[in-house]
Protein backbone atom coordinates (compact mmCIF):
# COMPACT_ATOMS: atom_id res chain seq x y z
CA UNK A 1 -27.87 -60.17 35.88
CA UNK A 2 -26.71 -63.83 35.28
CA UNK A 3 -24.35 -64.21 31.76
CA UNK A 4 -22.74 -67.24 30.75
CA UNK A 5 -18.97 -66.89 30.30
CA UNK A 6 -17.14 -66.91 27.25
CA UNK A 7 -14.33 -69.06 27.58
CA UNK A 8 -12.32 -66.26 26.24
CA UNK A 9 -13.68 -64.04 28.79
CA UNK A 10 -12.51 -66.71 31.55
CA UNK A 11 -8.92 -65.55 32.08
CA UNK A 12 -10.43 -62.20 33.27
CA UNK A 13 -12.26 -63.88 35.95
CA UNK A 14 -9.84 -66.39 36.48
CA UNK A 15 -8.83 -65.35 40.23
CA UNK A 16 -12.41 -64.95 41.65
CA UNK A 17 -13.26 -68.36 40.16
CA UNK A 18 -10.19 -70.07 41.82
CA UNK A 19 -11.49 -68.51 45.23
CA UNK A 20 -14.92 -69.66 44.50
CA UNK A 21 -13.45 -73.53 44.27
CA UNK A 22 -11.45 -73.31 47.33
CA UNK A 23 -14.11 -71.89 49.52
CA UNK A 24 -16.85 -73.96 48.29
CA UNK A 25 -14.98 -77.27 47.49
CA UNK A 26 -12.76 -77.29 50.57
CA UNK A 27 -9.60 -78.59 49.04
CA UNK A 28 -5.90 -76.70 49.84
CA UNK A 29 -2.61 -76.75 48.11
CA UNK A 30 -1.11 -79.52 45.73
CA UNK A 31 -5.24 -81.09 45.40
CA UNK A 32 -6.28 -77.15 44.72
CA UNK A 33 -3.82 -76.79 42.10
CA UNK A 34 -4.12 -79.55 40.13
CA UNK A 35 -8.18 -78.97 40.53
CA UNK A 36 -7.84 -75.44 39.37
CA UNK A 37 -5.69 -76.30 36.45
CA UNK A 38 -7.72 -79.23 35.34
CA UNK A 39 -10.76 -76.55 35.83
CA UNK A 40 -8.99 -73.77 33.57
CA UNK A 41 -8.45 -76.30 31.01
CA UNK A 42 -12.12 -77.53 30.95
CA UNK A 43 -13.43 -73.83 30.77
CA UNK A 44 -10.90 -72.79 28.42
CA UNK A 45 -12.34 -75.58 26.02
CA UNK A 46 -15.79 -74.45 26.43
CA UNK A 47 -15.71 -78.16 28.09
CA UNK A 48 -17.30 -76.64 31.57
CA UNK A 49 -19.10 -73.51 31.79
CA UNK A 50 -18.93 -70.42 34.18
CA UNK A 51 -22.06 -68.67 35.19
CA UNK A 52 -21.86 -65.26 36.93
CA UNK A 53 -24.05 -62.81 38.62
CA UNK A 54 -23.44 -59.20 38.38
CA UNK A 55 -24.65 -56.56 40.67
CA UNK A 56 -25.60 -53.38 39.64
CA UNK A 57 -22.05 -51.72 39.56
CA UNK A 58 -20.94 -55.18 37.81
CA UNK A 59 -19.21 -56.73 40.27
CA UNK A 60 -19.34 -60.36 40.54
CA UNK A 61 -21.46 -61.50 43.19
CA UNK A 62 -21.95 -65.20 42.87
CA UNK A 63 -20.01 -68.09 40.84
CA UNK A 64 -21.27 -71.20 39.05
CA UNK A 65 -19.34 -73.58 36.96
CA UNK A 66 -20.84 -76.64 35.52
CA UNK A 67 -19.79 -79.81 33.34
CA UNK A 68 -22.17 -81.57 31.41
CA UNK A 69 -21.35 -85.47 32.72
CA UNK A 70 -23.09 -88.93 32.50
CA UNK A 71 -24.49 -90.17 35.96
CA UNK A 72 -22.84 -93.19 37.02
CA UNK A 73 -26.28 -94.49 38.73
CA UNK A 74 -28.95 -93.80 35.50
CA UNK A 75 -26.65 -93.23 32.62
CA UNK A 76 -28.55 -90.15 32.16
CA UNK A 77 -27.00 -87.09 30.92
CA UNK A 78 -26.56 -84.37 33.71
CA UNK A 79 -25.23 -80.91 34.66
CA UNK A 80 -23.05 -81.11 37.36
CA UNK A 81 -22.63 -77.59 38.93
CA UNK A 82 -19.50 -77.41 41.28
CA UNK A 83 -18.41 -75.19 42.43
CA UNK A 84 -20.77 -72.57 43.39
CA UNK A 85 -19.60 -69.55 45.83
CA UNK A 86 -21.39 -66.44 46.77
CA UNK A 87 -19.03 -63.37 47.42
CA UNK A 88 -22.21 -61.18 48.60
CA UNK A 89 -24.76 -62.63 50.85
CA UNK A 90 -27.86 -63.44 48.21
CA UNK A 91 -31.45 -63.31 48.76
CA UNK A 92 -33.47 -66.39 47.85
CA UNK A 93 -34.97 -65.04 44.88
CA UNK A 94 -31.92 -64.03 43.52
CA UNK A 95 -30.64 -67.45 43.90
CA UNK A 96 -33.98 -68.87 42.16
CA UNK A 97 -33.03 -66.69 39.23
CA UNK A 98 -29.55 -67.57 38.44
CA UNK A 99 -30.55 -71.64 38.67
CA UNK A 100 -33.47 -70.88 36.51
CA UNK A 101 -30.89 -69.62 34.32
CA UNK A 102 -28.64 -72.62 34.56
CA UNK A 103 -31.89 -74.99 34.55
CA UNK A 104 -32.25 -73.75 31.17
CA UNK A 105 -29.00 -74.19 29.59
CA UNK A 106 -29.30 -77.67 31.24
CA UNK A 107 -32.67 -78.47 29.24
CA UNK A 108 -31.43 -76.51 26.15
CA UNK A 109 -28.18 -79.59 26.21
CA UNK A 110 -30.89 -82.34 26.75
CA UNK A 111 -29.54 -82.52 30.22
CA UNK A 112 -32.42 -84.74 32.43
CA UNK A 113 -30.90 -83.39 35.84
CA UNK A 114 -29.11 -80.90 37.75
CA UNK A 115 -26.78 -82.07 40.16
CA UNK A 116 -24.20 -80.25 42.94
CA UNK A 117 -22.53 -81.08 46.06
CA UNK A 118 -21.55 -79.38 48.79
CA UNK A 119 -19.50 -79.79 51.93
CA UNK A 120 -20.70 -76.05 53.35
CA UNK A 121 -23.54 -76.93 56.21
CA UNK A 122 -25.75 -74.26 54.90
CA UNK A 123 -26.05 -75.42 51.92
CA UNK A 124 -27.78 -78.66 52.88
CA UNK A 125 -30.54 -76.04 54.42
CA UNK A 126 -30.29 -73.98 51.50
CA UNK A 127 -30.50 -76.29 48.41
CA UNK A 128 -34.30 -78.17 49.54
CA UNK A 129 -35.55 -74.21 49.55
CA UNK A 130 -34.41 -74.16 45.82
CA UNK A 131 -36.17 -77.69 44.45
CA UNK A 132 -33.24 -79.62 45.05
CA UNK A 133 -33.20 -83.32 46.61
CA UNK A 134 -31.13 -85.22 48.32
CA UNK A 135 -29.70 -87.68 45.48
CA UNK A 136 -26.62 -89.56 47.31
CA UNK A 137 -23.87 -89.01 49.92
CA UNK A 138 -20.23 -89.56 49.65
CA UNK A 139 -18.18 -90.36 52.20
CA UNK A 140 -14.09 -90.50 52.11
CA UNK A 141 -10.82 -92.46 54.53
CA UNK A 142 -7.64 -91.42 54.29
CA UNK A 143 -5.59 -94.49 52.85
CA UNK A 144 -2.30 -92.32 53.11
CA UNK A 145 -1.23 -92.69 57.02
């Protein structure tokens, strides 16, 4: 079962979806901080949205926040889902149901894409299986030496 999040019901959730960003965004200390407050004040605000999966016994087996944005390439309006975190290994169907899900809510807020980005290697095999494209790459130097 997929639900959308209440931001109200985010506090209660609050520590699964902080491990969901650092796992699946990579980022550690000071830069996860600041991410996960920014984050709890987005969801809080009903600003960015947190899509679960239950399993039977209502545990929380996957993790899906999203932000409607504008791309900086069309100008289009998009859902940007980041992060995104399975705590129980999922089977593809089960992963073509919650983005059907999401896919909706993105078409229901005149959204024209769906956008995420990962740095996990599996998800680059993953992500073609579900209908996704590669759309761009980014690439980062440290200036700080």
């Amino acid at each position: 079962m997929i639900i959308r999040l209440l931001p109200d019901q985010i506090p209660q959730l609050w520590d699964a979806i902080k491990v969901a960003c650092k796992e699946s965004i990579h980022i550690n200390g000071d830069d996860l901080l600041v991410y996960t407050n920014k984050l709890l004040h987005l969801l809080l605000s009903d600003r960015a949205q947190c899509f679960v999966e239950l399993n039977s016994d209502r545990r929380v087996v996957t993790i899906a926040v999203t932000r409607i944005v504008i791309d900086n390439y069309s100008n289009d309006k998009i859902l940007l889902m980041e992060p995104v975190y399975a705590f129980e290994k999922n089977t593809l169907n089960g992963l073509r149901y919650a983005l059907d899900v999401i896919k909706k809510f993105a078409s229901s807020n005149e959204c024209t894409k769906l956008i995420t980005n990962s740095r996990i290697e599996a998800m680059y095999r993953l992500l073609p299986m579900l209908g996704f494209e590669e759309y761009s790459r980014n690439f980062s130097v440290n200036t700080r030496s």
